[in-house]
Protein backbone atom coordinates (compact mmCIF):
# COMPACT_ATOMS: atom_id res chain seq x y z
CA UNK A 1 104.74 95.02 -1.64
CA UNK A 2 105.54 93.29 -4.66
CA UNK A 3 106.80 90.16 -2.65
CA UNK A 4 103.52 90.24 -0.94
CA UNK A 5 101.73 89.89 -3.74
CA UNK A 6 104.09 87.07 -5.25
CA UNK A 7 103.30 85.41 -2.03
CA UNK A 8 100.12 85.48 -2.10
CA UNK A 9 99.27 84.70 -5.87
CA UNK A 10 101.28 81.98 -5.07
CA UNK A 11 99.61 80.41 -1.85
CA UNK A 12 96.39 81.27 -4.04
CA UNK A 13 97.25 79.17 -6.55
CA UNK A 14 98.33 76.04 -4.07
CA UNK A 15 94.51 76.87 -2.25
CA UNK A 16 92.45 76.77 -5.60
CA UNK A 17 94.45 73.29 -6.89
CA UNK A 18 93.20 71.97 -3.93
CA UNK A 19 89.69 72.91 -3.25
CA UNK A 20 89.77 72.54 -6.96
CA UNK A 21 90.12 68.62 -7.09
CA UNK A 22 87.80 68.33 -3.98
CA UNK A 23 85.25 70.10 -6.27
CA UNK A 24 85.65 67.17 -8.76
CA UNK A 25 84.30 64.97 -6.14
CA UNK A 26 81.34 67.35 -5.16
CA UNK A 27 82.62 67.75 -1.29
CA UNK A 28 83.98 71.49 -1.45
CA UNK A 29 80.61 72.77 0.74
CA UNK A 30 81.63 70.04 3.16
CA UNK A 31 84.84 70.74 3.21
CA UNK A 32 85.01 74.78 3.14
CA UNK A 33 82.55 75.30 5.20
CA UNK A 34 83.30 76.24 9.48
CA UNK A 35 85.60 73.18 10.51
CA UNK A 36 88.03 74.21 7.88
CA UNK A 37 88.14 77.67 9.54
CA UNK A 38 88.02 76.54 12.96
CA UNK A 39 91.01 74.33 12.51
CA UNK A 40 92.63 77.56 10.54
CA UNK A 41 92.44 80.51 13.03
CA UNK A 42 92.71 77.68 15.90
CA UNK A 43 96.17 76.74 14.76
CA UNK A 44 96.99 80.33 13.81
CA UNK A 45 95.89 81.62 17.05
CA UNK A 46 98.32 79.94 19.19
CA UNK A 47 101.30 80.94 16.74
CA UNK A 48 100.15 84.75 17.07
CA UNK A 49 99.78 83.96 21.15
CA UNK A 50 103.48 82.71 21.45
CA UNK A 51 104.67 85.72 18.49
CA UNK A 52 102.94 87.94 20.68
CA UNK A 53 104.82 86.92 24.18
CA UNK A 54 107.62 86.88 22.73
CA UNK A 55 107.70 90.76 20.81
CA UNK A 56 105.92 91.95 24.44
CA UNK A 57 108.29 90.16 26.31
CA UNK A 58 111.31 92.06 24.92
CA UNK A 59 109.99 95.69 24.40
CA UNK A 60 107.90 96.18 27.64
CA UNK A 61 110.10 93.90 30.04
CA UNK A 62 113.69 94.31 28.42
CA UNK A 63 116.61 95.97 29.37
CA UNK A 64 116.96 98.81 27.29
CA UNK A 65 113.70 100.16 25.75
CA UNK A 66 111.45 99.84 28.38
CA UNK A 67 113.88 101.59 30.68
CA UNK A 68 113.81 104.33 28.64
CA UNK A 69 110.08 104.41 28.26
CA UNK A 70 109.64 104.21 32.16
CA UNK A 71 111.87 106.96 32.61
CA UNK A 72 110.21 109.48 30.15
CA UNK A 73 106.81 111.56 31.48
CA UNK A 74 104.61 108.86 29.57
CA UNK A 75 100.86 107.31 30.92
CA UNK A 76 102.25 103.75 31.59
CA UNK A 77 98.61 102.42 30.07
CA UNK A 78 99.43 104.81 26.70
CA UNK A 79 102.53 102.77 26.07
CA UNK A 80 101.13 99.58 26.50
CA UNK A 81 98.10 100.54 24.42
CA UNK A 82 100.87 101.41 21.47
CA UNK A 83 102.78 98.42 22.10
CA UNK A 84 99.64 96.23 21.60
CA UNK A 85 99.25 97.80 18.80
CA UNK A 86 102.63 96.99 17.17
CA UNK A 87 102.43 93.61 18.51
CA UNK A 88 99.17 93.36 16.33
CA UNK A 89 100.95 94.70 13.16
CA UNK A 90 103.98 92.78 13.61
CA UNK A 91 103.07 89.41 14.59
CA UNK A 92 99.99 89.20 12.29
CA UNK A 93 101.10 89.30 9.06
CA UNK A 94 101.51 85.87 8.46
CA UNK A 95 97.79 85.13 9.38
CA UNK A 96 97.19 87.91 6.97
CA UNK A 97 99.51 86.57 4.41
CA UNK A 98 97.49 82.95 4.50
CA UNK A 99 93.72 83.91 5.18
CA UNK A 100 93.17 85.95 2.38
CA UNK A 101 94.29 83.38 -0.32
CA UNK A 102 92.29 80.82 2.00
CA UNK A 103 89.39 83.44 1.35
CA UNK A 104 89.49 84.07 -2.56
CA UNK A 105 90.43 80.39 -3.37
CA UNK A 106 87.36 79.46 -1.25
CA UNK A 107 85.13 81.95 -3.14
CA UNK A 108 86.68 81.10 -6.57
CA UNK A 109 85.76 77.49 -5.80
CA UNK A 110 81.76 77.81 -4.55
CA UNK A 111 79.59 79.70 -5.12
CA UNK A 112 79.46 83.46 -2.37
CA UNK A 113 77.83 86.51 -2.75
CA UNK A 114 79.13 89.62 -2.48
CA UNK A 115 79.04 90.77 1.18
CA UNK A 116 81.02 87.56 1.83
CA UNK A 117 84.37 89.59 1.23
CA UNK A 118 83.58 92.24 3.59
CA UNK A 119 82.21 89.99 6.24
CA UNK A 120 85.50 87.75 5.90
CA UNK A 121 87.67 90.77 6.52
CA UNK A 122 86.01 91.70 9.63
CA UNK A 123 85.83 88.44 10.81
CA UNK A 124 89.63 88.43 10.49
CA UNK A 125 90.26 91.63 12.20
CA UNK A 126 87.85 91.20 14.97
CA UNK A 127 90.01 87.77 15.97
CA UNK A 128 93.21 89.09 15.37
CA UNK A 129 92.95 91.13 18.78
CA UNK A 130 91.94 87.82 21.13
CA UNK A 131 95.20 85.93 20.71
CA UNK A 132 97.53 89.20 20.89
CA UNK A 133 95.91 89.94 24.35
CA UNK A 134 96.63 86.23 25.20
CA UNK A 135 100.79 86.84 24.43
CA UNK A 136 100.49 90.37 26.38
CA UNK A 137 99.22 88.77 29.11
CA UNK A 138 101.46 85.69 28.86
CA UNK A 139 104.84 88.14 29.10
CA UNK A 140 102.61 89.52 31.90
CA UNK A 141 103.02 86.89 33.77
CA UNK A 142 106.08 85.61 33.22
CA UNK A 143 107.58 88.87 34.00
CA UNK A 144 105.80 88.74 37.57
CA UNK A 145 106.30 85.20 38.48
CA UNK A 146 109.07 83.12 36.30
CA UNK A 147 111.63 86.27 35.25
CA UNK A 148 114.64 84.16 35.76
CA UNK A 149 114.89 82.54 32.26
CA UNK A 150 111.77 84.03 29.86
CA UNK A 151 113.46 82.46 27.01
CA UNK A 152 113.84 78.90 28.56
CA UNK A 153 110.55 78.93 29.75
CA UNK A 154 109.34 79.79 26.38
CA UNK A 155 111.13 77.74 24.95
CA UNK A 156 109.89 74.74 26.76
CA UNK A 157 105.87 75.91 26.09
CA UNK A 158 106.51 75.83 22.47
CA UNK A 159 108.46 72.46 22.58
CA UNK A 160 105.30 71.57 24.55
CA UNK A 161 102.86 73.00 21.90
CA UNK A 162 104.82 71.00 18.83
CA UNK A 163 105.03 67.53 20.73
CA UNK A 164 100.88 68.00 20.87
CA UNK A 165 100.48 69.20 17.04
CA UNK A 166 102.81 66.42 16.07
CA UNK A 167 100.89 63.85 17.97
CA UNK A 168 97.62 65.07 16.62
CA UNK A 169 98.95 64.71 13.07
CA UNK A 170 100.08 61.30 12.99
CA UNK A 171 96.66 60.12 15.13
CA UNK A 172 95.35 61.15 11.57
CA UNK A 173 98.28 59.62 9.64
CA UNK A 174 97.85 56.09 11.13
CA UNK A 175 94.16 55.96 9.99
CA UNK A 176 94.63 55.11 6.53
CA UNK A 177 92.19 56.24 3.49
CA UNK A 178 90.52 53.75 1.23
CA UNK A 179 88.94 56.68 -0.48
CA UNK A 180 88.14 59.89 -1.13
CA UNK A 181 84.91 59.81 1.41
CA UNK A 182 87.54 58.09 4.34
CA UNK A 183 89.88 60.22 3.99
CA UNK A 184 86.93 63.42 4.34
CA UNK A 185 85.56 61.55 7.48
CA UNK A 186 88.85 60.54 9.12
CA UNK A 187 89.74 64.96 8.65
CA UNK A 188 86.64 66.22 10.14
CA UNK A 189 86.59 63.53 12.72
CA UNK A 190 89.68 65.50 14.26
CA UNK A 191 88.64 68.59 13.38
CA UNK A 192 85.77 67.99 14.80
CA UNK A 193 87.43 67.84 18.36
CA UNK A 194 88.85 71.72 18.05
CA UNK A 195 84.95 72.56 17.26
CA UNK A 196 84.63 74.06 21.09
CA UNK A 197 81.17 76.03 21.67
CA UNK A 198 83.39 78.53 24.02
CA UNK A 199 86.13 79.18 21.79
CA UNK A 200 86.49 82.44 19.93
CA UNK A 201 87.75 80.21 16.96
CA UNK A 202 84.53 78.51 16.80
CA UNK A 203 82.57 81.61 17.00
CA UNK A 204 84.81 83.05 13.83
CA UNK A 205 84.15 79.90 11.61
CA UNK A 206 80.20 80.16 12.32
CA UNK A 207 80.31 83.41 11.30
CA UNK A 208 82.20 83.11 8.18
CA UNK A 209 80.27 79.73 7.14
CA UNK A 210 77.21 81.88 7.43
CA UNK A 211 78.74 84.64 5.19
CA UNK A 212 79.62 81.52 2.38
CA UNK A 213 75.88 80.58 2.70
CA UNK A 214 73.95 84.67 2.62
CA UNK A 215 73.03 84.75 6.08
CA UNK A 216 74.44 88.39 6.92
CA UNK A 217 72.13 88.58 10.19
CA UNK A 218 73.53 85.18 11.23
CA UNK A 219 77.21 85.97 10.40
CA UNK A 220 77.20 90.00 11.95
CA UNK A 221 75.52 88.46 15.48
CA UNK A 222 78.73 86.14 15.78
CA UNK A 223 81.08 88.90 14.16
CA UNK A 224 79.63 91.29 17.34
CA UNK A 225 80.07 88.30 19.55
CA UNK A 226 84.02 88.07 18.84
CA UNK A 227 84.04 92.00 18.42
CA UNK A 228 82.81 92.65 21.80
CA UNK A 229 84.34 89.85 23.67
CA UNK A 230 88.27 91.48 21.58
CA UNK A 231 87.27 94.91 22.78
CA UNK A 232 86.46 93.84 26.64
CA UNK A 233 89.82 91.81 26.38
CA UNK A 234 91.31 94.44 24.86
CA UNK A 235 90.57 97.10 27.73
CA UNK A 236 91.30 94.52 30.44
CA UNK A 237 94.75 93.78 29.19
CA UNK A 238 95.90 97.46 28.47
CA UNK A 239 94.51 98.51 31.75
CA UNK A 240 96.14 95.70 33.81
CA UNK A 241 99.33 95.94 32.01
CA UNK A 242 99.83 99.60 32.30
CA UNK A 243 98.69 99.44 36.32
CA UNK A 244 101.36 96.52 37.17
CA UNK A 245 103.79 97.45 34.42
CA UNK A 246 107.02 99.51 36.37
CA UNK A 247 106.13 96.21 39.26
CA UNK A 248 106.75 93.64 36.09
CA UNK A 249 109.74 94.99 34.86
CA UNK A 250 111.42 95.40 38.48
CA UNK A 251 110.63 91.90 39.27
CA UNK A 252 111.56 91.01 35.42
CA UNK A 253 114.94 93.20 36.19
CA UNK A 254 115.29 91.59 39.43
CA UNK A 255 115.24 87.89 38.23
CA UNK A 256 117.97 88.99 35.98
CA UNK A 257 120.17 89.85 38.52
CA UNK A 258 120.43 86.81 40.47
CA UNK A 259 123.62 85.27 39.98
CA UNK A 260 123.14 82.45 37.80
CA UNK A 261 126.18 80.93 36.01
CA UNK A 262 125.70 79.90 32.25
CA UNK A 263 128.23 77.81 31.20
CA UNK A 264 127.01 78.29 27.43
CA UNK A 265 127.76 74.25 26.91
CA UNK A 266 124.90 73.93 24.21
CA UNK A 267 125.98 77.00 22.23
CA UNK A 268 129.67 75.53 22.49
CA UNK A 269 128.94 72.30 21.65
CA UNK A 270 127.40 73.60 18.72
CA UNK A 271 129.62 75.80 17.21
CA UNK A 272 132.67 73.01 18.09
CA UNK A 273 130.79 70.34 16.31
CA UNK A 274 129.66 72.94 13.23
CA UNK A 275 132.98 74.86 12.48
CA UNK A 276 135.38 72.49 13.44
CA UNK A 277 137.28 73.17 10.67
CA UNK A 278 137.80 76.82 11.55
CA UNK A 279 140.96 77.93 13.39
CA UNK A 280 140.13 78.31 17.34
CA UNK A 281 140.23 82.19 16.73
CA UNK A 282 137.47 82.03 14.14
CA UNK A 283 135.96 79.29 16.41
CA UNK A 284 135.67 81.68 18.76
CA UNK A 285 133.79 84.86 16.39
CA UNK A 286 131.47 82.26 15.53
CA UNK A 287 130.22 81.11 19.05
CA UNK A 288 129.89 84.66 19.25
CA UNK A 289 127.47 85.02 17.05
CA UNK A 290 125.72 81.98 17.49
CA UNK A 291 125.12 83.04 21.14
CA UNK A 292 123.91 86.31 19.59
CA UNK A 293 121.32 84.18 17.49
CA UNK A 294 120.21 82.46 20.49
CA UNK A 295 119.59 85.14 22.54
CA UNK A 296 117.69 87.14 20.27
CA UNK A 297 114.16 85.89 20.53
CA UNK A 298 112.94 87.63 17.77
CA UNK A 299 115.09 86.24 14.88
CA UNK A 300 114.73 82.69 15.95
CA UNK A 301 111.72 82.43 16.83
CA UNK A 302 109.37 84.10 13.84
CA UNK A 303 111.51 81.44 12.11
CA UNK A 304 110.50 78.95 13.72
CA UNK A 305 107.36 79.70 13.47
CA UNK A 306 107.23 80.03 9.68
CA UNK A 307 109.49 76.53 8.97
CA UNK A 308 107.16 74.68 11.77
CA UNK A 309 104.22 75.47 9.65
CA UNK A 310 106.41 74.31 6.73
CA UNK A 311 107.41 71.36 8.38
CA UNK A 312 103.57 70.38 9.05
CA UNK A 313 102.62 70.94 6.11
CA UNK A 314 105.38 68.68 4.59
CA UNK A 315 104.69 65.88 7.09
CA UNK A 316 101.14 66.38 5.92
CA UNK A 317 101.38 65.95 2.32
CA UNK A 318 100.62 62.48 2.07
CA UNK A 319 97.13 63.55 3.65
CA UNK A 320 96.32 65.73 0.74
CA UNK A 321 93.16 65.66 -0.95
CA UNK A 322 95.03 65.37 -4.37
CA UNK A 323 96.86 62.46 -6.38
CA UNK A 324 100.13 63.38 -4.80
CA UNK A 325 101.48 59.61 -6.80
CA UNK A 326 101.48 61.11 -9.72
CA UNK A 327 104.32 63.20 -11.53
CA UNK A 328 102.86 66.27 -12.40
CA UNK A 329 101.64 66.75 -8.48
CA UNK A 330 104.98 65.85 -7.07
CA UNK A 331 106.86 68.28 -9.89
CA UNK A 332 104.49 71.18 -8.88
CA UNK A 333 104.62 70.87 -5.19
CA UNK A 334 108.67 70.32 -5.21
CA UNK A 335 108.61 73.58 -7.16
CA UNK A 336 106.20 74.97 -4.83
CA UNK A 337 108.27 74.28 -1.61
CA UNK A 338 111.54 75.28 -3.00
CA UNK A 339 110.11 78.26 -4.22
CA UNK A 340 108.21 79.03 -0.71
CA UNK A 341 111.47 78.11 0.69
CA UNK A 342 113.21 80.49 -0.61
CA UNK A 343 111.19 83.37 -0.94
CA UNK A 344 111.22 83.01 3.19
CA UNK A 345 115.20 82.67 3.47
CA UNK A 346 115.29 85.72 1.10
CA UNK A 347 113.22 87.43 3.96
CA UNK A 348 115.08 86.37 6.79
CA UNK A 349 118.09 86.95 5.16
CA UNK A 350 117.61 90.80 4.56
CA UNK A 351 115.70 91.36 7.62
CA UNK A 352 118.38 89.42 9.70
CA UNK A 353 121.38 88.37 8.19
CA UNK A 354 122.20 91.69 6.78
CA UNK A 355 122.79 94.13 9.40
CA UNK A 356 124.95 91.99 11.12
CA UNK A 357 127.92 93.73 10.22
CA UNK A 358 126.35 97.44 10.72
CA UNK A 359 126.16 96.51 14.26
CA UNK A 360 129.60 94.60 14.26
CA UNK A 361 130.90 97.80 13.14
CA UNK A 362 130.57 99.47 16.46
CA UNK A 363 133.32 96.77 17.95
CA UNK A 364 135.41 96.51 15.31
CA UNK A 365 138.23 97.45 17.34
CA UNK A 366 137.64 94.81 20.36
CA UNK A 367 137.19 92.07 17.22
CA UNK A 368 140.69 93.57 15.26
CA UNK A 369 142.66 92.77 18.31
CA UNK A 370 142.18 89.16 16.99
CA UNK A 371 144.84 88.35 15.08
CA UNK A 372 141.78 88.55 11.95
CA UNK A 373 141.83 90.25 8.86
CA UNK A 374 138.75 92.09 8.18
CA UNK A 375 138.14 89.63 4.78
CA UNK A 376 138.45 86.61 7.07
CA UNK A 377 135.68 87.99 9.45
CA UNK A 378 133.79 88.27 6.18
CA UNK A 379 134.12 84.92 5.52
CA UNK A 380 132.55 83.91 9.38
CA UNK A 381 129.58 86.11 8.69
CA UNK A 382 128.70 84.19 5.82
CA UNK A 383 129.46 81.03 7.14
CA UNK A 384 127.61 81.87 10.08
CA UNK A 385 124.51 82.94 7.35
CA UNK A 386 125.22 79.61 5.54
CA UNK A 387 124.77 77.20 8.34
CA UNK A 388 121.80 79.17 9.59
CA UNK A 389 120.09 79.16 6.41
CA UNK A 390 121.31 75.85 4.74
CA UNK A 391 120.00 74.03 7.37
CA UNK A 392 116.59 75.32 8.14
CA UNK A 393 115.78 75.54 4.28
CA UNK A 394 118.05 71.99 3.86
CA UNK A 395 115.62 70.19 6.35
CA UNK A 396 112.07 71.36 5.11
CA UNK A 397 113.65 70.45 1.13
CA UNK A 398 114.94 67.21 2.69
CA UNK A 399 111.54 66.30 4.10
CA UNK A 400 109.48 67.24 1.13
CA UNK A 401 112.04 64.90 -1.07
CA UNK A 402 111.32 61.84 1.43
CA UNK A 403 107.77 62.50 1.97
CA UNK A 404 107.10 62.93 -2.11
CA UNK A 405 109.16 59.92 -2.67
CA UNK A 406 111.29 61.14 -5.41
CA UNK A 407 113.80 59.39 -7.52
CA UNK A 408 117.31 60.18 -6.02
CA UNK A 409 118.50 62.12 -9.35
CA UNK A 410 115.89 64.56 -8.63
CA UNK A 411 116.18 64.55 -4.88
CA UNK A 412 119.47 65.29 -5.28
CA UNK A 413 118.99 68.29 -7.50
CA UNK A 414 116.43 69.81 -5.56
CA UNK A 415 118.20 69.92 -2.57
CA UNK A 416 121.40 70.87 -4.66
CA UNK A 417 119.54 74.04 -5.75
CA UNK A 418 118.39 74.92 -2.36
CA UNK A 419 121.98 74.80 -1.48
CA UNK A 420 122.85 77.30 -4.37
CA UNK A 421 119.84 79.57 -3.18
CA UNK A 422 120.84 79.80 0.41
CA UNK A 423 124.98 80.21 -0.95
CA UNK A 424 123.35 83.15 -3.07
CA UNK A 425 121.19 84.80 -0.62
CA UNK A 426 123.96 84.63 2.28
CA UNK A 427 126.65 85.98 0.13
CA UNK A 428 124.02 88.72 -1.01
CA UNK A 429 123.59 89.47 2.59
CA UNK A 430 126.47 89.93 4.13
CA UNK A 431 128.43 91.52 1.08
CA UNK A 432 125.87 94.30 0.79
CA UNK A 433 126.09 94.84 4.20
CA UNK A 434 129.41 95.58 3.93
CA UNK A 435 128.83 97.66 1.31
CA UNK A 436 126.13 99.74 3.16
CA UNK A 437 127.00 99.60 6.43
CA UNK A 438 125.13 101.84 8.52
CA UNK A 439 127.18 103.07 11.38
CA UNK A 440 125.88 104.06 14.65
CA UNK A 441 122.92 102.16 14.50
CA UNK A 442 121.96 99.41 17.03
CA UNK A 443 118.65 99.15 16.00
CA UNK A 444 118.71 96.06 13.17
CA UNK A 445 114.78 96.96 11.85
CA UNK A 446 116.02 100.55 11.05
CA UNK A 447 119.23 98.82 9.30
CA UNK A 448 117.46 96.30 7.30
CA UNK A 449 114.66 99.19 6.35
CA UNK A 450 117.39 101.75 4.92
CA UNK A 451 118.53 102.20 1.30
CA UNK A 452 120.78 99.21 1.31
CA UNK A 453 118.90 97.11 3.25
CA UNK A 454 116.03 97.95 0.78
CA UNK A 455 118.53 97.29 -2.31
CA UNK A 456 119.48 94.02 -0.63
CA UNK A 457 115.66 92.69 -0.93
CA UNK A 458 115.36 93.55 -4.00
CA UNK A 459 118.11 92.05 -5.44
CA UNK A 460 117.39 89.22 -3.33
CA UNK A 461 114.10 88.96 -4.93
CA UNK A 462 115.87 88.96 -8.12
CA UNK A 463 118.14 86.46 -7.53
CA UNK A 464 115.04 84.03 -6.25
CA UNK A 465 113.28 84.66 -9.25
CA UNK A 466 116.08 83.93 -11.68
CA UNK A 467 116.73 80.77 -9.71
CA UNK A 468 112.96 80.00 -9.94
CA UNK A 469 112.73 80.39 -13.92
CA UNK A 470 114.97 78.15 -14.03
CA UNK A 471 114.20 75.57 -11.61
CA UNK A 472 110.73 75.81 -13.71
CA UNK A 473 112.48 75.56 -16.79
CA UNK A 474 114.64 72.64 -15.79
CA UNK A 475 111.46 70.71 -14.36
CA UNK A 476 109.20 71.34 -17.92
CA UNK A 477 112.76 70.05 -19.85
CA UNK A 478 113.18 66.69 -17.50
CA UNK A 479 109.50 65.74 -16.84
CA UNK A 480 108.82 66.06 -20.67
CA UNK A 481 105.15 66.17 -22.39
CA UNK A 482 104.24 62.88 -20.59
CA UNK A 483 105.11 64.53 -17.45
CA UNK A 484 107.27 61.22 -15.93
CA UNK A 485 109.78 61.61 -13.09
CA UNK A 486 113.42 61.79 -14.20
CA UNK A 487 115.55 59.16 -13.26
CA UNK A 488 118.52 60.44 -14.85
CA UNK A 489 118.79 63.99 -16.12
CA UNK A 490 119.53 65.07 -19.54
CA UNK A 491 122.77 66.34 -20.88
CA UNK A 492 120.57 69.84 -21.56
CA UNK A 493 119.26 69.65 -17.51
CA UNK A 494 122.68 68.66 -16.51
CA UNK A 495 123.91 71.57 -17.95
CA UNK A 496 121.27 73.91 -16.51
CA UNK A 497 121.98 72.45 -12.93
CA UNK A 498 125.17 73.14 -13.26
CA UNK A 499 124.42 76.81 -14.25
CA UNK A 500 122.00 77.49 -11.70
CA UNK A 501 124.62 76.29 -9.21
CA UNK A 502 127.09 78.74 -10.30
CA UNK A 503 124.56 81.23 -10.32
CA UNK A 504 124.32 81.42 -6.42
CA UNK A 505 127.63 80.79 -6.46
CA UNK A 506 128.66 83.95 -8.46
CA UNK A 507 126.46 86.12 -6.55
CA UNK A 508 128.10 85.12 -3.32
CA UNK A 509 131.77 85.73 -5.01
CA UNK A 510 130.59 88.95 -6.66
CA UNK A 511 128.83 90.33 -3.60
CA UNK A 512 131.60 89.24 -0.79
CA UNK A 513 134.28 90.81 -3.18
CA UNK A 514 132.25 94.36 -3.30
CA UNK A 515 132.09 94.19 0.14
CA UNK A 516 134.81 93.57 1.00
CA UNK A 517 136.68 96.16 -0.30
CA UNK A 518 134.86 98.56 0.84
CA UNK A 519 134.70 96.94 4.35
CA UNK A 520 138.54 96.89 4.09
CA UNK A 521 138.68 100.66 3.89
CA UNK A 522 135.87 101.27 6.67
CA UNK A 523 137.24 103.63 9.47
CA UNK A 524 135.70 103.03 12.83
């Protein structure tokens, strides 16, 4: 909860700057009124669709738990009615976690009355349901007619969907602003295009631009209109679903079964060209796990979703309605991203990265016939947590740097301390979950939602901040009173990054050693 709210006050704060400067120009009611919105839930929509398919995908049309659920004495249209439901809680919480800063900076910046904050919120919840029908019945249907490779096929629809939002963005970075009032028209021209009469998207942002302006009538007619049309979806999906479900998942069971040789060249290629500096044995525990990451849907692909929207947003920041050439904007939003940045990794980290060695536990046996010493297979893990981490938070850093246009002193230290972050939140990671390893336990949400994974949050949240007060502290030391970007750093800010550095490196050390010895004394 209290991470939640750090988010939040956060994305809050980057919201009101914002709408904040547009204000200076007298263009917020242009700007926050429905084509903001529309191009919001549009783009959100889509990413809950895909979330959706994919979460579906897996728990009514996988191998294990749906078996299980077919077999018990269970109304086939009462499971899928409860898996909706958790596809709805678990796949919306990012739309959650940006439209209601998008809602209180808009209302902190112009001028609402009161039954806008109740009409917002059931605005939100009434569109939530449309797109997680849309995933249910896209697993539907891959699960009766393409079973053979979900994840491929997946795969390829959301290459598909970024090669269309990346040439949509730079159609609007090519027409370049003269001014404030180009820039506004070149936006909503775009914009402008996703405005469809038909789409519920459209339907939400009417309503909600009538609940900025005190037209409750106007806004509760469209709220009923995307109400009733959720509800009707809502019924059809459940009802289809649970009548064709035990035919999906034999034809989805089915597909799997065809012989179809995977060579695994990708996944090989990777880890050869990655860890070539491992030992073939190690080599070989590593293309383990990165086969492990590949196949599980749901690690990689809620983050992709959330560095994809990090990634557009960096390519994007040029295209901000804010001086982003002068120093105090670039310190702020570098501080912002690497602070985003890691609050995200320290997420991922606990949700994913730590139960990996709870459920390595169980073939500990098959792994110790390696001629590996329990230590070394420490070491993998958090090279394996390194590389997935480094890089994903390395190439949204590395973008922001280029795309800010930063001195190279300062690039360099940003992307130095997102380093140190992701060294400190992997060693974190995998050394408390040698510490608490829960045995037994193939589940990884129950493992990352017991005591230690709980205790390894926390102290990941810890960690961030510290890193964060100082990051802050070293920015307000090198930018100075004039607020100019360093060239060259200080002896004093030399001497912080070098502390912060060790930082993440002595909670990597500190954690992998408290692991480990109690990993080394772990009977299986």
């Amino acid at each position: 909860m209290a991470l939640l709210w750090l988010i939040w006050a956060a994305l809050f704060f980057l919201l009101n700057v914002v709408l904040r400067q547009i204000s200076g120009w007298g263009l917020v009611v242009t700007v926050a009124d429905e084509h903001l919105f529309v191009h919001f839930f549009l783009v959100l929509a889509i990413m809950l669709a895909f979330s959706n398919a994919i979460l579906t995908f897996t728990s009514l049309y996988g191998k294990d738990e749906a078996g299980h659920l077919l077999s018990m004495p269970l109304r086939a249209r009462h499971v899928v009615l409860v898996k909706w439901f958790e596809g709805i809680l678990l796949s919306s919480w990012s739309f959650m976690l940006l439209g209601i800063p998008l809602m209180l900076a808009v209302a902190n910046n112009a001028e609402v009355p009161w039954t806008y904050y109740p009409l917002f919120l059931g605005h939100f919840f009434g569109f939530v349901a449309i797109p997680a029908c849309i995933g249910l019945l896209a697993a539907w249907g891959v699960a009766m007619w393409a079973p053979r490779r979900p994840i491929s096929l997946a795969i390829s629809i959301g290459f598909l969907i970024l090669l269309v939002a990346v040439y949509w963005l730079s159609s609007i970075s090519r027409d370049a602003f003269e001014s404030n009032d180009r820039w506004l028209r070149t936006i909503l021209e775009h914009i402008g295009k996703a405005k469809q009469p038909l789409l519920p998207s459209t339907w939400t942002a009417k309503g909600i631009s009538y609940a900025m302006a005190g037209q409750v009538r106007d806004s509760l007619f469209y709220m009923g209109v995307v109400a009733g049309n959720a509800i009707f979806l809502s019924w059809l999906t459940v009802n289809l679903l649970g009548r064709t479900w035990p035919v999906a998942f034999s034809r989805a069971q089915q597909g799997r079964m065809q012989p179809v040789i995977r060579r695994g060249w990708v996944t090989e290629a990777w880890c050869w060209a990655l860890f070539f500096y491992l030992p073939k044995p190690l080599r070989l525990v590593m293309l383990k796990d990165l086969r492990g990451f590949a196949r599980d849907a749901k690690q990689w692909s809620q983050m992709l979703i959330m560095f994809g929207l990090l990634v557009i947003y960096v390519l994007n920041l040029q295209n901000l309605p804010v001086d982003i050439n002068s120093a105090f904007t670039k310190g702020l939003v570098v501080f912002l991203n690497l602070t985003t940045v890691s609050l995200i990794l320290a997420t991922f980290t606990s949700r994913f990265i730590y139960p990996l060695l709870s459920l390595e536990s169980q073939q500990l046996w098959l792994i110790e016939l390696l001629p590996l010493r329990r230590m070394t297979l420490l070491m993998v893990k958090f090279l394996f947590a390194l590389m997935v981490t480094g890089s994903s938070g390395g190439l949204v850093m590395w973008l922001a740097v280029r795309v800010l246009g930063l001195s190279t002193v300062w690039a360099g230290v940003n992307l130095a301390l997102c380093l140190s972050v992701c060294v400190g939140l992997s060693g974190l990671s995998i050394g408390l979950g040698a510490r608490f390893p829960v045995m037994g336990q193939r589940n990884p949400a129950r493992i990352a939602s017991g005591f230690g994974g709980t205790f390894n949050l926390i102290a990941s949240m810890l960690f961030v901040t510290v890193e964060m007060l100082g990051v802050g502290w070293l920015s307000v030391l090198e930018f100075g009173p004039a607020f100019v970007v360093p060239e060259t750093l200080s002896m004093r800010g030399a001497w912080l990054v070098c502390g912060l550095l060790a930082l993440g490196v002595v909670v990597a050390v500190g954690s992998m050693w408290i692991g480990a010895r109690h990993f080394k004394r772990l009977e299986y």
